[in-house]
C-alpha atoms as a PDB file:
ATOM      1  CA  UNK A   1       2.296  14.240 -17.799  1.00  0.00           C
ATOM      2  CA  UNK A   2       3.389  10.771 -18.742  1.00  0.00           C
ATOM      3  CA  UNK A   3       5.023   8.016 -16.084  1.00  0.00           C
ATOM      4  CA  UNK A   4       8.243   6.258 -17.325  1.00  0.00           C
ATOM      5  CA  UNK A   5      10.200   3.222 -16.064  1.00  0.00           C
ATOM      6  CA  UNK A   6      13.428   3.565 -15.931  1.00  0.00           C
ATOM      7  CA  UNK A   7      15.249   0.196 -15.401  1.00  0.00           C
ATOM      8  CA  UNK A   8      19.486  -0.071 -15.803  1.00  0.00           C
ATOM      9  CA  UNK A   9      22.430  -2.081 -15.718  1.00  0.00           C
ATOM     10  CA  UNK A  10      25.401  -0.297 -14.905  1.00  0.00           C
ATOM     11  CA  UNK A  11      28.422  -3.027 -16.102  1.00  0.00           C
ATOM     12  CA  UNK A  12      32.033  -2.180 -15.847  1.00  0.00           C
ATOM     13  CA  UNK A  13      32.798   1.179 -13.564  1.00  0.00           C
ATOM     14  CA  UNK A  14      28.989   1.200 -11.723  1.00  0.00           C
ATOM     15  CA  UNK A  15      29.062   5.034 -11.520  1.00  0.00           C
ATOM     16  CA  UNK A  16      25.649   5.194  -9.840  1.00  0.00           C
ATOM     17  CA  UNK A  17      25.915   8.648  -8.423  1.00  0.00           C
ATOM     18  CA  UNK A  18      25.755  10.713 -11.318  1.00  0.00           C
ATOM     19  CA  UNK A  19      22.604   8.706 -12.680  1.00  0.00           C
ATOM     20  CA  UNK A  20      21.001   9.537  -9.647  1.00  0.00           C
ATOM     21  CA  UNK A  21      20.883  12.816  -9.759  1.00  0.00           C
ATOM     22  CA  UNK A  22      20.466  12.766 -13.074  1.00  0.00           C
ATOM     23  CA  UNK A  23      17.060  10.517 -12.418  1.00  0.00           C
ATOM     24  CA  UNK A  24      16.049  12.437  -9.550  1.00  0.00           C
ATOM     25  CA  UNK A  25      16.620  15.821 -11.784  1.00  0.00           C
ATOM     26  CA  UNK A  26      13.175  15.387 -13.217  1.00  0.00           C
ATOM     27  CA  UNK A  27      11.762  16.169  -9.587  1.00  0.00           C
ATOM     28  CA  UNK A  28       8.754  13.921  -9.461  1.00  0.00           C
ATOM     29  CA  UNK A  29       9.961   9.757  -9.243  1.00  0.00           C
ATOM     30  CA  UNK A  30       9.760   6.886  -7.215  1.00  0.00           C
ATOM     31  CA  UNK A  31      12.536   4.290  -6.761  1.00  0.00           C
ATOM     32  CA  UNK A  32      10.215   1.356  -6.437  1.00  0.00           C
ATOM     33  CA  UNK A  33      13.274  -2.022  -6.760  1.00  0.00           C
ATOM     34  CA  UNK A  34      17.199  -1.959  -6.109  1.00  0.00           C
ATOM     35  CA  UNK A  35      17.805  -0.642 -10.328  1.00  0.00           C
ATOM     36  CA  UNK A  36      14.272   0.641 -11.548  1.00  0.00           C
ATOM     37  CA  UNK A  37      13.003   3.711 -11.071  1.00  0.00           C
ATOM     38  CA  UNK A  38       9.595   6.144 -12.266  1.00  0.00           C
ATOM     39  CA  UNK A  39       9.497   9.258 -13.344  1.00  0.00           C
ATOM     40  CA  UNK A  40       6.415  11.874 -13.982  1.00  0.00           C
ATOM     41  CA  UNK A  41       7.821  14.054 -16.987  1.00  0.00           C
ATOM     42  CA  UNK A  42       6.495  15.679 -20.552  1.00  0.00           C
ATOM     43  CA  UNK A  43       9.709  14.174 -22.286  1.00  0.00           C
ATOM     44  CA  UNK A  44       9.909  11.032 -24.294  1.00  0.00           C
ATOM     45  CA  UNK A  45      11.638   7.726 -23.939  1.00  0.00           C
ATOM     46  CA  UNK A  46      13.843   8.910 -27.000  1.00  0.00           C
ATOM     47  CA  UNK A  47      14.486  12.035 -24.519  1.00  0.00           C
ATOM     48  CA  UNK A  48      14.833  10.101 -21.487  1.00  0.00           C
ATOM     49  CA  UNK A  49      17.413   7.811 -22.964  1.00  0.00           C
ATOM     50  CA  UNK A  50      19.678  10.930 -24.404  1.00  0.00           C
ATOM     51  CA  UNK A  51      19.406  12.561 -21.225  1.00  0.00           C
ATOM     52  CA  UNK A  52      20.584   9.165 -18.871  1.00  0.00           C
ATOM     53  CA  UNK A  53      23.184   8.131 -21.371  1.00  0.00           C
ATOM     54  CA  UNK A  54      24.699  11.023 -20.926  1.00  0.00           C
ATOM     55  CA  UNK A  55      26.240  10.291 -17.943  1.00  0.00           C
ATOM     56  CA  UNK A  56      26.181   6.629 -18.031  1.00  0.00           C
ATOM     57  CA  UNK A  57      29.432   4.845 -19.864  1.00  0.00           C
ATOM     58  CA  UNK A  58      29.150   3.001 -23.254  1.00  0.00           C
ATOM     59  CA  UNK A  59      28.566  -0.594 -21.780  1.00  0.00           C
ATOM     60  CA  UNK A  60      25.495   0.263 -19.901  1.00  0.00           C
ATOM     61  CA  UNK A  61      22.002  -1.195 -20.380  1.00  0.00           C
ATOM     62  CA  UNK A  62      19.264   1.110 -20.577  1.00  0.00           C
ATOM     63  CA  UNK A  63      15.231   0.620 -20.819  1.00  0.00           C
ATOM     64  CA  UNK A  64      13.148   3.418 -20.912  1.00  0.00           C
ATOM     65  CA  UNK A  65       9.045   2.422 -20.818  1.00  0.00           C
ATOM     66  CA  UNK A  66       6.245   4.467 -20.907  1.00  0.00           C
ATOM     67  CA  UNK A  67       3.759   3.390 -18.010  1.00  0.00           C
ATOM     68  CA  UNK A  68       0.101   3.972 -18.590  1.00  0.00           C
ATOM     69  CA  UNK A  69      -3.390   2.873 -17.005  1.00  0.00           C
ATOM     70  CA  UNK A  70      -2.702  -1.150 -16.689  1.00  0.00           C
ATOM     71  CA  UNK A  71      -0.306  -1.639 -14.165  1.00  0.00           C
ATOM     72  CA  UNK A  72       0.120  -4.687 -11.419  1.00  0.00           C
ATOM     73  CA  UNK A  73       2.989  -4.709  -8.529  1.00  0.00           C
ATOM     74  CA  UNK A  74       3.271  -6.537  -5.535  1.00  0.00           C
ATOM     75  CA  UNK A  75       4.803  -5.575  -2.028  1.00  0.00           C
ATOM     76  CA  UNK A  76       5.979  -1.935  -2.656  1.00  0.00           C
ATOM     77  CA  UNK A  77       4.876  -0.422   0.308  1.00  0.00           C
ATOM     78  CA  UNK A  78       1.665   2.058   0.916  1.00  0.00           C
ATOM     79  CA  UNK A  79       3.678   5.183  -0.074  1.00  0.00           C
ATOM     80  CA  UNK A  80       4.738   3.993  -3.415  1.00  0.00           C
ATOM     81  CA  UNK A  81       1.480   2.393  -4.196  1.00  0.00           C
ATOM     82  CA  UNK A  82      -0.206   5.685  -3.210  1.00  0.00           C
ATOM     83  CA  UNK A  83       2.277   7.465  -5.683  1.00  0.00           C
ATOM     84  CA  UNK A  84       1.878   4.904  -8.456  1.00  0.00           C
ATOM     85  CA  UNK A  85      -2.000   4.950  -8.420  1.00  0.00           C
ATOM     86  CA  UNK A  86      -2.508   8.497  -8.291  1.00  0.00           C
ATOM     87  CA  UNK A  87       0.584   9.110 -11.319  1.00  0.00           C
ATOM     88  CA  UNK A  88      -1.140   6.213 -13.693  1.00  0.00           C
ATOM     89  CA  UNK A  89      -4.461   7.612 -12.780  1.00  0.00           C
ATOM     90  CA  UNK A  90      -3.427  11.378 -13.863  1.00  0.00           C
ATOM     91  CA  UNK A  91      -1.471  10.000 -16.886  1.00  0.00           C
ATOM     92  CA  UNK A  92      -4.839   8.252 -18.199  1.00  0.00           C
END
């Protein structure tokens, strides 16, 4: 399984919701700061991207990373640093 980072500006209309679920659709993620998220899934960015845009409006920003073993964060509490080593770790 690969980790992705899912960062987004929603401009105009800010219809969060439906990106949400969408995100939280791929069952394993982490929302680690206010607009980024990580998700654990076989898909690609390419994939990723199709998927989000899909329900985000024309004027959005959208990046879409692949995370893998080098990683640094700061203040992101115990449970999410838990998550995020064990995820890069079985990504490797």
């Amino acid at each position: 399984m690969k980790v992705y980072q899912i960062n987004y500006d929603l401009r105009n209309q800010r219809n969060y919701q439906d990106l949400i679920i969408k995100i939280k659709s791929y069952g394993n993620w982490a929302k680690p700061l206010e607009s980024c998220w990580l998700i654990v899934t076989e898909q690609s960015a390419t994939q990723i991207r199709d998927t989000l845009a899909s329900v985000m409006d024309n004027d959005d920003g959208l990046l879409v990373t692949r995370l893998q073993s080098e990683a640094a964060w700061r203040h992101l509490g115990s449970n999410l640093n838990s998550w995020l080593k064990e995820q890069l770790k079985q990504a490797a």
